[in-house]
Protein backbone atom coordinates (compact mmCIF):
# COMPACT_ATOMS: atom_id res chain seq x y z
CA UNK A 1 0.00 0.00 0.00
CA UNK A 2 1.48 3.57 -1.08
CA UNK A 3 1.79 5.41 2.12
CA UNK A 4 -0.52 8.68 2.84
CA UNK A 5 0.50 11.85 1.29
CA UNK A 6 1.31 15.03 2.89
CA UNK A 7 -1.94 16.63 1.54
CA UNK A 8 -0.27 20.16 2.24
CA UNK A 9 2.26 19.57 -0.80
CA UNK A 10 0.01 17.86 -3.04
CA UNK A 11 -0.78 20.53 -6.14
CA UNK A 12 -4.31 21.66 -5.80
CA UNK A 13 -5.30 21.07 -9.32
CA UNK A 14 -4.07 19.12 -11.76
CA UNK A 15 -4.67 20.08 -16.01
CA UNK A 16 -4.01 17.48 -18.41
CA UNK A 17 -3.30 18.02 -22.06
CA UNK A 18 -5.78 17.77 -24.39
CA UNK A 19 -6.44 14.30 -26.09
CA UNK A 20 -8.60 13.02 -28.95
CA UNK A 21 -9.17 9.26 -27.58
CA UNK A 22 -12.56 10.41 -26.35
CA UNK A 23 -13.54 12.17 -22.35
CA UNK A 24 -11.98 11.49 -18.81
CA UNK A 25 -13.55 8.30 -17.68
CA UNK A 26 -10.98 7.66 -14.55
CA UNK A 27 -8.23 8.10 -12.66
CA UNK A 28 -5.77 6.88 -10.28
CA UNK A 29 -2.68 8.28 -8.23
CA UNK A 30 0.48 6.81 -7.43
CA UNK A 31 1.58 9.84 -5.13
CA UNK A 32 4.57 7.51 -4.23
CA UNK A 33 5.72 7.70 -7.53
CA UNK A 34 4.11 11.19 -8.19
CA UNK A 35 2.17 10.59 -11.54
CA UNK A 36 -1.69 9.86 -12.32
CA UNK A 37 -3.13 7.59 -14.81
CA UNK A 38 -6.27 8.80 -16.90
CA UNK A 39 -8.42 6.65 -18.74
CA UNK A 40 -9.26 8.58 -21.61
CA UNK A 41 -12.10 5.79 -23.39
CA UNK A 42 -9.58 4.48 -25.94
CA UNK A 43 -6.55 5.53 -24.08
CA UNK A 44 -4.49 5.53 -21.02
CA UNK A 45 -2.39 8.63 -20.40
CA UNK A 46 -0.09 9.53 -17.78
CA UNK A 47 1.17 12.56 -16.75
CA UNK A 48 3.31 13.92 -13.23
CA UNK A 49 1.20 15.49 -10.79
CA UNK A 50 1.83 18.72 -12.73
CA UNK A 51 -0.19 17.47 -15.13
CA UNK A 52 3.18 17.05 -17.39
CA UNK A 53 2.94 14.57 -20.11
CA UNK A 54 4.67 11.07 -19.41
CA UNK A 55 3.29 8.94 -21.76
CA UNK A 56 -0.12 6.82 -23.25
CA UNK A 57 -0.60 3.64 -24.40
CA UNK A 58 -3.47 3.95 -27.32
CA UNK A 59 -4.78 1.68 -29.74
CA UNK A 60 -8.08 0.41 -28.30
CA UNK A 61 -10.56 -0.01 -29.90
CA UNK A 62 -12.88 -0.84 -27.13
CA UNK A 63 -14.05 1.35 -23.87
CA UNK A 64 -11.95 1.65 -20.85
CA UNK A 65 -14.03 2.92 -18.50
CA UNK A 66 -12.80 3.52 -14.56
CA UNK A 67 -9.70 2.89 -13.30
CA UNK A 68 -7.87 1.69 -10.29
CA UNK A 69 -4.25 1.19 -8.86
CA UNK A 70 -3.78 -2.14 -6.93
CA UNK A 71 -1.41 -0.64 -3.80
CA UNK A 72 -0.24 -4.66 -3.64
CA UNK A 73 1.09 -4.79 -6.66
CA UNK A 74 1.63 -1.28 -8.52
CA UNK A 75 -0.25 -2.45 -11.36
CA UNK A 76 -3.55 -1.00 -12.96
CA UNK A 77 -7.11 -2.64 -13.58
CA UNK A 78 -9.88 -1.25 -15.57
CA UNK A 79 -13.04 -2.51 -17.11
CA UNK A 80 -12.65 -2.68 -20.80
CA UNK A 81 -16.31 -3.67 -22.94
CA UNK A 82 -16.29 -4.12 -26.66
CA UNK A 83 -20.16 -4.27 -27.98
CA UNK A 84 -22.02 -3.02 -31.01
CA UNK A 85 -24.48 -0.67 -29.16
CA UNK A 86 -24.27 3.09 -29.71
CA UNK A 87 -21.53 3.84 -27.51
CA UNK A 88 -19.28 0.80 -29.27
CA UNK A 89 -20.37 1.88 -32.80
CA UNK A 90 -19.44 5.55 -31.75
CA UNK A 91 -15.66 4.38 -30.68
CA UNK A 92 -15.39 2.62 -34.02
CA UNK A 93 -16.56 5.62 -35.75
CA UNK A 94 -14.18 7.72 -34.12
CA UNK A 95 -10.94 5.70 -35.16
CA UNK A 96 -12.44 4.96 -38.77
CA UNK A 97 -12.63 1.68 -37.98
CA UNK A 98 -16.11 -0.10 -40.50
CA UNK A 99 -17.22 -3.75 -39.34
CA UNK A 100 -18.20 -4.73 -35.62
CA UNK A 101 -15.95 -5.97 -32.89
CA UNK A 102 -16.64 -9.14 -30.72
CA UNK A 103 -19.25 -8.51 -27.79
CA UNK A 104 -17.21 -8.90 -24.87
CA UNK A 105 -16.06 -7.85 -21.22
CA UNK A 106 -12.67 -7.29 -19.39
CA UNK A 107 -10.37 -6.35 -16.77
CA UNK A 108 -8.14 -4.94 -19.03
CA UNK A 109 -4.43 -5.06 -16.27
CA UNK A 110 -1.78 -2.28 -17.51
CA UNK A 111 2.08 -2.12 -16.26
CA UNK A 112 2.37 1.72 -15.59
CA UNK A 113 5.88 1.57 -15.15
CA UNK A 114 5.97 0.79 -18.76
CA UNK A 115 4.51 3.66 -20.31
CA UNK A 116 7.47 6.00 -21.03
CA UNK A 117 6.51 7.53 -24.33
CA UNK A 118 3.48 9.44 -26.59
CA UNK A 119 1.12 6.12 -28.30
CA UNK A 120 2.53 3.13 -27.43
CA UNK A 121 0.54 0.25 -28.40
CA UNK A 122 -1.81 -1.40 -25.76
CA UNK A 123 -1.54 -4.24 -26.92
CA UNK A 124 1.67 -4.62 -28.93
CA UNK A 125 4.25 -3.20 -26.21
CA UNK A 126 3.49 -5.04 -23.59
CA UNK A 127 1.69 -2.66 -21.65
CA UNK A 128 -1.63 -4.45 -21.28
CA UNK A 129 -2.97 -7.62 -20.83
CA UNK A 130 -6.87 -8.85 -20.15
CA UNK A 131 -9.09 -11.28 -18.45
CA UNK A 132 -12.43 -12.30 -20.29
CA UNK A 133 -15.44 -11.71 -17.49
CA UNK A 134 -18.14 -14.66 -18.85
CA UNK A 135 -21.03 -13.68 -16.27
CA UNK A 136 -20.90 -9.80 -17.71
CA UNK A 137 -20.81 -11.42 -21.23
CA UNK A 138 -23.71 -13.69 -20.38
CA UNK A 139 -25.83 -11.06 -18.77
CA UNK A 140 -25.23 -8.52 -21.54
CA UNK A 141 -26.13 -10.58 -24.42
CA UNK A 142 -28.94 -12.56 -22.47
CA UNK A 143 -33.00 -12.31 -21.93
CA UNK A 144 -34.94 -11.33 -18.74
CA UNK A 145 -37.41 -13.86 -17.49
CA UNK A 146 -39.74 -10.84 -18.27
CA UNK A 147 -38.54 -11.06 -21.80
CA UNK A 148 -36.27 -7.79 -22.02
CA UNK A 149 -32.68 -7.68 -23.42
CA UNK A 150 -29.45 -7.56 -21.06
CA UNK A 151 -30.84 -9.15 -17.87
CA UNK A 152 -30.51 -6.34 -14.80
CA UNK A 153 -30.56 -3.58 -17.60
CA UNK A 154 -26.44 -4.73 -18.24
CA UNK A 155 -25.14 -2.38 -20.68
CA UNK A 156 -21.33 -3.69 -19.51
CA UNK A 157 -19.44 -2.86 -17.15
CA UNK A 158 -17.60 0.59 -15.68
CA UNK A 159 -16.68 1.15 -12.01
CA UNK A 160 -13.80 -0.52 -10.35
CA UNK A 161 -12.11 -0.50 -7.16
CA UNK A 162 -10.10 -2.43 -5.08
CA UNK A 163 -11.01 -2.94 -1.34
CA UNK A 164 -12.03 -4.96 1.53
CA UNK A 165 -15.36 -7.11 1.48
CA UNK A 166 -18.00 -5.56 3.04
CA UNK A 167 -18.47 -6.65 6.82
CA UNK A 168 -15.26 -8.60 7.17
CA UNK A 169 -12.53 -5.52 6.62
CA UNK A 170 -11.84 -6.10 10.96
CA UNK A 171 -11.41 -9.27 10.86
CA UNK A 172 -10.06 -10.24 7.45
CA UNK A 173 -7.74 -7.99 5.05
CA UNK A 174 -7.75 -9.22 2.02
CA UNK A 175 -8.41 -6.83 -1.03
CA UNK A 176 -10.82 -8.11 -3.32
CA UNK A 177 -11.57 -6.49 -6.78
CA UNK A 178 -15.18 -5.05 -7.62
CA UNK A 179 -16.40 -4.12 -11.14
CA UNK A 180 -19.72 -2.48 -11.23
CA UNK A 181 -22.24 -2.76 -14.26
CA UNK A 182 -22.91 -0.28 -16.67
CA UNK A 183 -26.47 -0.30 -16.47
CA UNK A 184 -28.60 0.79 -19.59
CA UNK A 185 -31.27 3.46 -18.82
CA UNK A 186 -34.98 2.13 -19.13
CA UNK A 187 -37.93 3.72 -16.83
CA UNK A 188 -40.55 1.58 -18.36
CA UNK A 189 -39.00 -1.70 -16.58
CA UNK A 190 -38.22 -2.16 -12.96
CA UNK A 191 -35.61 -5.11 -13.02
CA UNK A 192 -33.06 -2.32 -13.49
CA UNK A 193 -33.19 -1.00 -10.33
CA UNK A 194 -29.91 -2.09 -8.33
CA UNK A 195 -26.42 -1.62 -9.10
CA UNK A 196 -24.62 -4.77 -10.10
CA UNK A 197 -21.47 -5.67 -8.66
CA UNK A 198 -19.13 -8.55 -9.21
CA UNK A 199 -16.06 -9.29 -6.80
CA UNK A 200 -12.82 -10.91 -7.90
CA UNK A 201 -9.55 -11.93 -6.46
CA UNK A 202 -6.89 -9.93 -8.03
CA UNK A 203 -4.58 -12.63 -8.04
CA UNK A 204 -7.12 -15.08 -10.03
CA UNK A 205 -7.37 -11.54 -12.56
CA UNK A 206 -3.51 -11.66 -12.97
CA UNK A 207 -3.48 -15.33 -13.75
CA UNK A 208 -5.79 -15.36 -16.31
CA UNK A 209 -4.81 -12.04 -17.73
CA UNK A 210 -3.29 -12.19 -21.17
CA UNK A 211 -2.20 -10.71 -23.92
CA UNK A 212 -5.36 -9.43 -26.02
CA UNK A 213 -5.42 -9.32 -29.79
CA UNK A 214 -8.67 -6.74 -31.11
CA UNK A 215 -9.05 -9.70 -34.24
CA UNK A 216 -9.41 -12.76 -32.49
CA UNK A 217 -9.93 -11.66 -28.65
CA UNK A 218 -9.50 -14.74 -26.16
CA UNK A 219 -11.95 -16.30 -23.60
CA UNK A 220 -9.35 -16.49 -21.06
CA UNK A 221 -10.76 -15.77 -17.71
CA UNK A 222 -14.37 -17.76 -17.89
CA UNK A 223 -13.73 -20.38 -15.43
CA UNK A 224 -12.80 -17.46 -12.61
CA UNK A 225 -14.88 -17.78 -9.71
CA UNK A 226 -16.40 -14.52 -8.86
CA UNK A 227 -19.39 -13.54 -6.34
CA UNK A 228 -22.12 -10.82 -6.98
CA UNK A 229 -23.67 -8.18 -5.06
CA UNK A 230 -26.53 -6.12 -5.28
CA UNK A 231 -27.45 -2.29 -4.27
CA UNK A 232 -30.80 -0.86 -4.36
CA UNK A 233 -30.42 2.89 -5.54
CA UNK A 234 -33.16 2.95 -8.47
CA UNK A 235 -32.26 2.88 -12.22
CA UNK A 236 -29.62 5.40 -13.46
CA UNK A 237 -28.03 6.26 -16.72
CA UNK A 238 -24.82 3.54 -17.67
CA UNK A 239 -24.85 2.44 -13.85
CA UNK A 240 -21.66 2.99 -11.72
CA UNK A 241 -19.37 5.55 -13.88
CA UNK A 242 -16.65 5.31 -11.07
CA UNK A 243 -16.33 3.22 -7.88
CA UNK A 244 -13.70 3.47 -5.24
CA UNK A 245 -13.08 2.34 -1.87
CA UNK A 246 -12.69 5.09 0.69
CA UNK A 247 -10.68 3.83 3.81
CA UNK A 248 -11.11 7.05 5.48
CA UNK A 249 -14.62 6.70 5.43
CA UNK A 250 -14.80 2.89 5.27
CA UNK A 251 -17.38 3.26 1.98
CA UNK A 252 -17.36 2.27 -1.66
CA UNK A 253 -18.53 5.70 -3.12
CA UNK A 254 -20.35 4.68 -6.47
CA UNK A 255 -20.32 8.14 -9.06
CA UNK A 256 -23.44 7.52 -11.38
CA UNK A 257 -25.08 9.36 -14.07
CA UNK A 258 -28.19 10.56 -12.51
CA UNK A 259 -31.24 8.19 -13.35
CA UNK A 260 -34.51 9.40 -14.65
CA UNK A 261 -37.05 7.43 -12.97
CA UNK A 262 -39.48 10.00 -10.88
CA UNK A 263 -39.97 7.51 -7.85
CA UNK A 264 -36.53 7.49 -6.98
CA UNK A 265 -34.19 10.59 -5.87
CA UNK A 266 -31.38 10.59 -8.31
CA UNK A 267 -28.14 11.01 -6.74
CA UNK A 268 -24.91 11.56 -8.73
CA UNK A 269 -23.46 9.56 -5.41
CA UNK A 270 -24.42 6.58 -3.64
CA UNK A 271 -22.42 5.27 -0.44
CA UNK A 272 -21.69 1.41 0.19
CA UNK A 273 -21.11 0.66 3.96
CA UNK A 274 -18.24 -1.24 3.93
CA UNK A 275 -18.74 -2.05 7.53
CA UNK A 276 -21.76 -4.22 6.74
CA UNK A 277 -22.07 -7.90 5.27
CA UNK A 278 -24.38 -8.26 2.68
CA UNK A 279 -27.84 -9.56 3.32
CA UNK A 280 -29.23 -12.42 1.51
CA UNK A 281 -32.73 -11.41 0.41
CA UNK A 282 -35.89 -10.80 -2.34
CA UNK A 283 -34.85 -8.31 -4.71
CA UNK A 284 -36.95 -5.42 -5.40
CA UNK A 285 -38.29 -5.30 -8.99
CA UNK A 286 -37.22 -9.09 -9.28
CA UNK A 287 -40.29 -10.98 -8.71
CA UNK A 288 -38.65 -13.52 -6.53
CA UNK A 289 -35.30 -13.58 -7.13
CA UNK A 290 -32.74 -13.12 -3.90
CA UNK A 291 -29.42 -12.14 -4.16
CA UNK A 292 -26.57 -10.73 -1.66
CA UNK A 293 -27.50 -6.94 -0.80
CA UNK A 294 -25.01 -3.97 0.35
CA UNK A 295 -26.36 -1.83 2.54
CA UNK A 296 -26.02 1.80 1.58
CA UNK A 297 -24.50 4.00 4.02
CA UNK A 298 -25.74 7.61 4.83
CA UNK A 299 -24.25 10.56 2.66
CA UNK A 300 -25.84 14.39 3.08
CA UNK A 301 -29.00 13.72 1.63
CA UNK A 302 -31.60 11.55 1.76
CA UNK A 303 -34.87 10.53 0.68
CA UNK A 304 -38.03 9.92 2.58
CA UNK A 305 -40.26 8.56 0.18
CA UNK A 306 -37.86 6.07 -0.96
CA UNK A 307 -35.59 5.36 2.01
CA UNK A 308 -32.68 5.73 0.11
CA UNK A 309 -29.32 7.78 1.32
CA UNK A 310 -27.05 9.84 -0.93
CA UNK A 311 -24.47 12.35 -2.04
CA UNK A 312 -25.85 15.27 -3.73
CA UNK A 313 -21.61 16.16 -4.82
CA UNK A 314 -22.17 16.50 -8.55
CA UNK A 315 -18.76 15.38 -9.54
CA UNK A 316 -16.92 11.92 -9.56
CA UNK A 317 -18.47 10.16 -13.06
CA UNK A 318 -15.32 10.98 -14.65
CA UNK A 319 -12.68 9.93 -11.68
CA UNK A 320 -12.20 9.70 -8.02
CA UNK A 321 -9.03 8.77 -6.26
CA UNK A 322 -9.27 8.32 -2.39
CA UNK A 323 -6.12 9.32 -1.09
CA UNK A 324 -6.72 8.69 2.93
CA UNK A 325 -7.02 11.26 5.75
CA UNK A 326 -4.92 13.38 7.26
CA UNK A 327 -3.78 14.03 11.11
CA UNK A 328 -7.11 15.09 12.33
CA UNK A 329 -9.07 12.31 10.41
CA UNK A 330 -9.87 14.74 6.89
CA UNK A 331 -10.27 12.41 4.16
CA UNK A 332 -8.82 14.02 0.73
CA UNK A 333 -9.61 13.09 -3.04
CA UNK A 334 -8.57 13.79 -6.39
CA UNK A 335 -11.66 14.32 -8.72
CA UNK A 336 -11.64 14.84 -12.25
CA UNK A 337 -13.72 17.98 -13.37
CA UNK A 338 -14.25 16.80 -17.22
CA UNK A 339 -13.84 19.56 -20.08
CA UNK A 340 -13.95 19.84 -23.72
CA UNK A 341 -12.57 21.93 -26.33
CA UNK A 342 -12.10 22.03 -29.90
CA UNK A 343 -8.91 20.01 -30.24
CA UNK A 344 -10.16 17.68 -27.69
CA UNK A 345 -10.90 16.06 -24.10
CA UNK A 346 -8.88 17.10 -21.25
CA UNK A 347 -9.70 17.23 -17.54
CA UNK A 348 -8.75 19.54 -14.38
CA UNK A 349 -8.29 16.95 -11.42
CA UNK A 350 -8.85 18.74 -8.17
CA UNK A 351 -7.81 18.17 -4.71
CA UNK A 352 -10.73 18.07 -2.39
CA UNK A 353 -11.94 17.20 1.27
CA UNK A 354 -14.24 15.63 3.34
CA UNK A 355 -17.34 17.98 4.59
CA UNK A 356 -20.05 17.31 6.93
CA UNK A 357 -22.32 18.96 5.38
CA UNK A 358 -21.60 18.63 1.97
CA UNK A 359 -19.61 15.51 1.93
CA UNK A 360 -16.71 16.59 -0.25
CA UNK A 361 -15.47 20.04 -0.84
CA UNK A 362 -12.56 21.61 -2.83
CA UNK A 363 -9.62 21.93 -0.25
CA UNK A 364 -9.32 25.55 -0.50
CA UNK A 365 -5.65 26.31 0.76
């Protein structure tokens, strides 16, 4: 684990370049090491914490969505989906690219360490390697019991982080990897409701992560055993954007796109309590289906009519890093603050803190 920062000497915002790959979907901090990785949809970029340019490895042709860096091992995982919906057929568009690509999901693993120059090849420098995710697969190309495409709304997957299992952090410290479903946005069906999460072992995700070639992309990874979770928030737009464990807090924030369902409140931020096992229990909207359900932890707002806790912070879809607390207990963050200008997609990443009232705040020196 990378030890905490001296908040006090960490820059207060961070400007990247501008890129063409496509907008901010994630980042992650090494402030050991003093650079941040960006996932920029088809590309990952890193840059000092000046926002200096370092290096990218480019070339997919496929959507990385949020990122995380494994303190165990350096490395870093993100969830990587090629489909042919709108979002795929946009990405293809965008690098000229006619035909389809494979439907498939990933934890795409990338050595940071080697990423030392502008473009490098994801896939043909030895930067990145990938482990096929069967149960996403299945669920995005399958049928509902109520007859509806992509069973639980799955539209993919996005969020990652890297944390301990919910309830057993005391007792047990193992770090587990969770990948959250993108989640397609529907109000006219209510089996869509709950975020989807699936928990790996990072060490299984190494083993079967290999080399992937765009032509003829592998299966490797289908046999890994895995365990999924269930949280109740109502539908929103492409599920969790960004997820990542808080250890000041003890929560897995989930950053959403706000859903558009009336009953529900709409949150860009949900709270997991990581203090809390998961219940096994009928899901809502699922007939009689049970599953394992996370409880969600109280943010700054919440909602009477649907008993459901949030963060009204409208920032965090495009990156979060959790960088611990200080002295007197402050947690800190990096958040990305996605922009756009003619040339391109860049983002300011700005330092914040923790706030009662408001949960997170820029940390105005």
């Amino acid at each position: 684990m990378q030890p905490t920062p001296d908040f006090a000497r960490l820059p207060q915002s961070i400007r990247t370049p501008s890129f063409p790959y496509g907008h901010c979907q994630g980042i992650a901090v090494d402030t050991e090491r003093g650079c941040v990785y960006y996932s920029f949809t088809t590309a990952l970029v890193k840059t000092d914490l000046s926002g200096n340019f370092l290096g990218s490895a480019v070339g997919l042709l496929g959507h990385l969505g949020c990122i995380v860096r494994n303190g165990e091992d350096g490395l870093i995982y993100g969830s990587l989906e090629y489909k042919n919906d709108a979002i795929g057929k946009g990405i293809l568009k965008r690098a000229a690219v006619s035909g389809t690509v494979e439907n498939g999901f990933y934890i795409a693993v990338f050595d940071g360490d080697k990423i030392v120059r502008a473009e490098m090849d994801a896939e043909g420098d030895g930067i990145m390697t990938a482990a096929f995710l069967k149960p996403v697969t299945d669920d995005y190309l399958g049928t509902a019991e109520n007859g509806e495409m992509h069973i639980f709304g799955c539209s993919g997957i996005d969020g990652t982080a890297i944390g301990p299992m919910p309830g057993d952090a005391a007792q047990n410290p193992k770090q587990w990897l969770f990948v959250a479903y993108g989640i397609y946005s529907d109000v006219n069906r209510c089996d869509n409701d709950h975020q989807v999460l699936l928990r790996f072992d990072p060490e299984d995700i190494k083993a079967h992560a290999k080399p992937l070639s765009q032509e003829n992309m592998h299966r490797l990874g289908e046999d890994m055993a895995y365990a999924r979770y269930f949280v109740y928030t109502g539908n929103t737009t492409y599920g969790v954007q960004n997820l990542e464990y808080d250890p000041a807090r003890n929560v897995y924030l989930m950053a959403v796109y706000q859903g558009k369902k009336p009953q529900f409140p709409n949150y860009p931020m949900y709270l997991i309590d990581a203090g809390k096992a998961p219940v096994h229990t009928v899901l809502c909207g699922l007939g009689t289906q049970k599953g394992d359900l996370l409880s969600l932890a109280p943010g700054n707002v919440y909602d009477d009519t649907a008993k459901i806790p949030g963060v009204d912070y409208p920032y965090g879809a495009t990156g979060i890093a959790a960088l611990g607390a200080d002295d007197a207990g402050v947690p800190y963050y990096y958040v990305s603050y996605d922009e756009h200008e003619e040339n391109g997609w860049y983002t300011v990443v700005r330092l914040c803190r923790g706030d009662d009232e408001h949960f997170i705040v820029p940390a105005e020196r």
